[in-house]
C-alpha atoms as a PDB file:
ATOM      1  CA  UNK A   1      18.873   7.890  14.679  1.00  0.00           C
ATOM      2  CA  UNK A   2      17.771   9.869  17.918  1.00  0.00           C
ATOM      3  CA  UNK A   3      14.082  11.221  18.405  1.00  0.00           C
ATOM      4  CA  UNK A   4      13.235  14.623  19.698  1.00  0.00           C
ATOM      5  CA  UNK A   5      10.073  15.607  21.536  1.00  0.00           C
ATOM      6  CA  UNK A   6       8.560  18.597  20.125  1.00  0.00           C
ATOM      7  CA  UNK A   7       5.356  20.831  21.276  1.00  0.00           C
ATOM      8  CA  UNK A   8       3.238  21.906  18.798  1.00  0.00           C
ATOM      9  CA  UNK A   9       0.008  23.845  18.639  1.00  0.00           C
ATOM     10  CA  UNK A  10      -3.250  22.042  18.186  1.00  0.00           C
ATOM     11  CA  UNK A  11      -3.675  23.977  15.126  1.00  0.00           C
ATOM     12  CA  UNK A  12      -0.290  22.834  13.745  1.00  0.00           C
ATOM     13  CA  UNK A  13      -1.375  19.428  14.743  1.00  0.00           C
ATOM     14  CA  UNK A  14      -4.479  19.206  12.920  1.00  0.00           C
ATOM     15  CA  UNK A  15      -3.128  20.090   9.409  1.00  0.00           C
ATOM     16  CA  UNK A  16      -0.536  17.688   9.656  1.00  0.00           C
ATOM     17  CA  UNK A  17      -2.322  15.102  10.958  1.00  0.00           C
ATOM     18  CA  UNK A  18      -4.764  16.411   7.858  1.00  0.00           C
ATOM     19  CA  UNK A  19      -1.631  15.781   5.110  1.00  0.00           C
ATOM     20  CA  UNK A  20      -0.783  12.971   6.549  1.00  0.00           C
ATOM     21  CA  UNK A  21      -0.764   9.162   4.816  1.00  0.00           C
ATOM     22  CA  UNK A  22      -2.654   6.815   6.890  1.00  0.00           C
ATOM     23  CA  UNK A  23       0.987   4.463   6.048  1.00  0.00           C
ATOM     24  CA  UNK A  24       3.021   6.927   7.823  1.00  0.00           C
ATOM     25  CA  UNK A  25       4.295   7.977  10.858  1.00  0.00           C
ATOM     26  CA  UNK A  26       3.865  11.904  12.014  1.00  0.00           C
ATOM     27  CA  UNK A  27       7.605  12.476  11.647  1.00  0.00           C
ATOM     28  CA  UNK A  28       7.618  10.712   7.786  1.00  0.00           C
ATOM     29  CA  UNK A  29       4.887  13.123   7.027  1.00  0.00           C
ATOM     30  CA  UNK A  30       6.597  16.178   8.635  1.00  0.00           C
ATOM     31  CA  UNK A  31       9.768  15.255   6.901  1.00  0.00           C
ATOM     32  CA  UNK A  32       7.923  14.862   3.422  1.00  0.00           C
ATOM     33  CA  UNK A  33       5.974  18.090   3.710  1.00  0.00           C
ATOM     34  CA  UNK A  34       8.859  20.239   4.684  1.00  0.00           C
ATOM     35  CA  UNK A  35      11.671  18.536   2.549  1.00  0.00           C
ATOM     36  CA  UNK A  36      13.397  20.961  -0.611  1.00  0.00           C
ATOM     37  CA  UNK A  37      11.617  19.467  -2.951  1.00  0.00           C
ATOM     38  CA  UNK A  38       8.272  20.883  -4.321  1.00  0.00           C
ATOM     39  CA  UNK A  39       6.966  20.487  -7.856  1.00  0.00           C
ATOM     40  CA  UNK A  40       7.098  24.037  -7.960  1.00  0.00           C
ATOM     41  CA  UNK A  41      10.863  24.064  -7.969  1.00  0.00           C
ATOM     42  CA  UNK A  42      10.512  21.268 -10.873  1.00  0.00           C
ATOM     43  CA  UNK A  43       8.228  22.890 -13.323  1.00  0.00           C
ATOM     44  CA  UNK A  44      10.049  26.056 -13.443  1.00  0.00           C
ATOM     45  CA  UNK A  45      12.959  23.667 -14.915  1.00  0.00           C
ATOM     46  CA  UNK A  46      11.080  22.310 -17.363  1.00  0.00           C
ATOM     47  CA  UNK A  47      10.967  23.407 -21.376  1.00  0.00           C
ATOM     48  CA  UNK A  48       7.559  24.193 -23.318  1.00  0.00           C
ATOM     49  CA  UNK A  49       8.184  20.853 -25.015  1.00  0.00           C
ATOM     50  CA  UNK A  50       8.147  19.029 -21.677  1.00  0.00           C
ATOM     51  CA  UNK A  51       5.736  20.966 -20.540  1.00  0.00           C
ATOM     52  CA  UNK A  52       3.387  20.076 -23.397  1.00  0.00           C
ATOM     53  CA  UNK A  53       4.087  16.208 -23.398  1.00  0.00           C
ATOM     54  CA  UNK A  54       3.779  16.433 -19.927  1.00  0.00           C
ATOM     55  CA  UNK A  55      -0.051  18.159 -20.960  1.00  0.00           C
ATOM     56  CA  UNK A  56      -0.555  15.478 -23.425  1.00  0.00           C
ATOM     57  CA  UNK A  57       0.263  12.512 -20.704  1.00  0.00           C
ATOM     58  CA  UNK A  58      -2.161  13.994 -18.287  1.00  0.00           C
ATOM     59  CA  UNK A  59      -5.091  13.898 -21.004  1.00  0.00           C
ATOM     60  CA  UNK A  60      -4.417  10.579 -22.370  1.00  0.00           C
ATOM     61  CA  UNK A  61      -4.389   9.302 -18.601  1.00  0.00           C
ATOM     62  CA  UNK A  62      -7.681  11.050 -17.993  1.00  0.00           C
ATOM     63  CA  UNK A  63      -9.069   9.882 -20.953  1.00  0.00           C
ATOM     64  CA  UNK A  64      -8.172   6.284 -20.044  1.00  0.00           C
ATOM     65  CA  UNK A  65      -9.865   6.767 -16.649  1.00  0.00           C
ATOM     66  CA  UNK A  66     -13.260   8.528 -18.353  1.00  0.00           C
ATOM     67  CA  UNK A  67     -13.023   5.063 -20.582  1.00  0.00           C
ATOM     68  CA  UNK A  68     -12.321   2.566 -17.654  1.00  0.00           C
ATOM     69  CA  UNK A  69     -15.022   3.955 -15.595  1.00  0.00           C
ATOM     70  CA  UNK A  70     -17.132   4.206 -18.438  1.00  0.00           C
ATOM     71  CA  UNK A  71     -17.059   0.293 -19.208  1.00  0.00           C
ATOM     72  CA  UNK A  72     -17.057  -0.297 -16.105  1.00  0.00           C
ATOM     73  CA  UNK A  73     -20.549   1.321 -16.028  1.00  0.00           C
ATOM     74  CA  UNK A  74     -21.789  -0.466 -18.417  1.00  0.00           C
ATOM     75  CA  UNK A  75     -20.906  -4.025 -16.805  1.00  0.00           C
ATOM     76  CA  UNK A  76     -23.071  -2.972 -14.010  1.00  0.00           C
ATOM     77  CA  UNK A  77     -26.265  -2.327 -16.538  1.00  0.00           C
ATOM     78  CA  UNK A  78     -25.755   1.652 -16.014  1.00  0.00           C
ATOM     79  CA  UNK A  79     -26.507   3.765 -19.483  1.00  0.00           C
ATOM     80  CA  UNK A  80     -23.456   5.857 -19.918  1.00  0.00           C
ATOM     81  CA  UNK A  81     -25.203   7.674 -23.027  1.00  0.00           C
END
């Protein structure tokens, strides 16, 4: 694959270099943020049932973070009460 020099305005620059992963390069973060895909696109596929056990996944997961950090707390002598 070729490579193509492009200008861009320090502006532009900045908020890409903003988005970017520190394990990419500028062009795999360009590429990512401008692709087709957006999880826009994917909810509006998505039925109320999905949408709900996708609700009920993101609370469980939370909930296991509040606990992990909560224990986690406690093993360094902090009162999580």
């Amino acid at each position: 694959m070729g490579t193509k020099s492009v200008r861009l305005d320090e502006e532009v620059y900045e908020r890409i270099a903003a988005h970017k992963r520190d394990d990419e390069t500028f062009s795999e973060a360009i590429d990512r943020l401008t692709s087709d895909y957006s999880l826009l696109a994917f909810a509006g596929g998505s039925s109320a049932e999905a949408a709900d056990r996708h609700r009920e996944l993101l609370a469980e997961a939370d909930a296991k973070v509040s606990e992990d950090r909560r224990e986690r707390l406690q093993q360094l002598g902090v009162d999580t009460e």
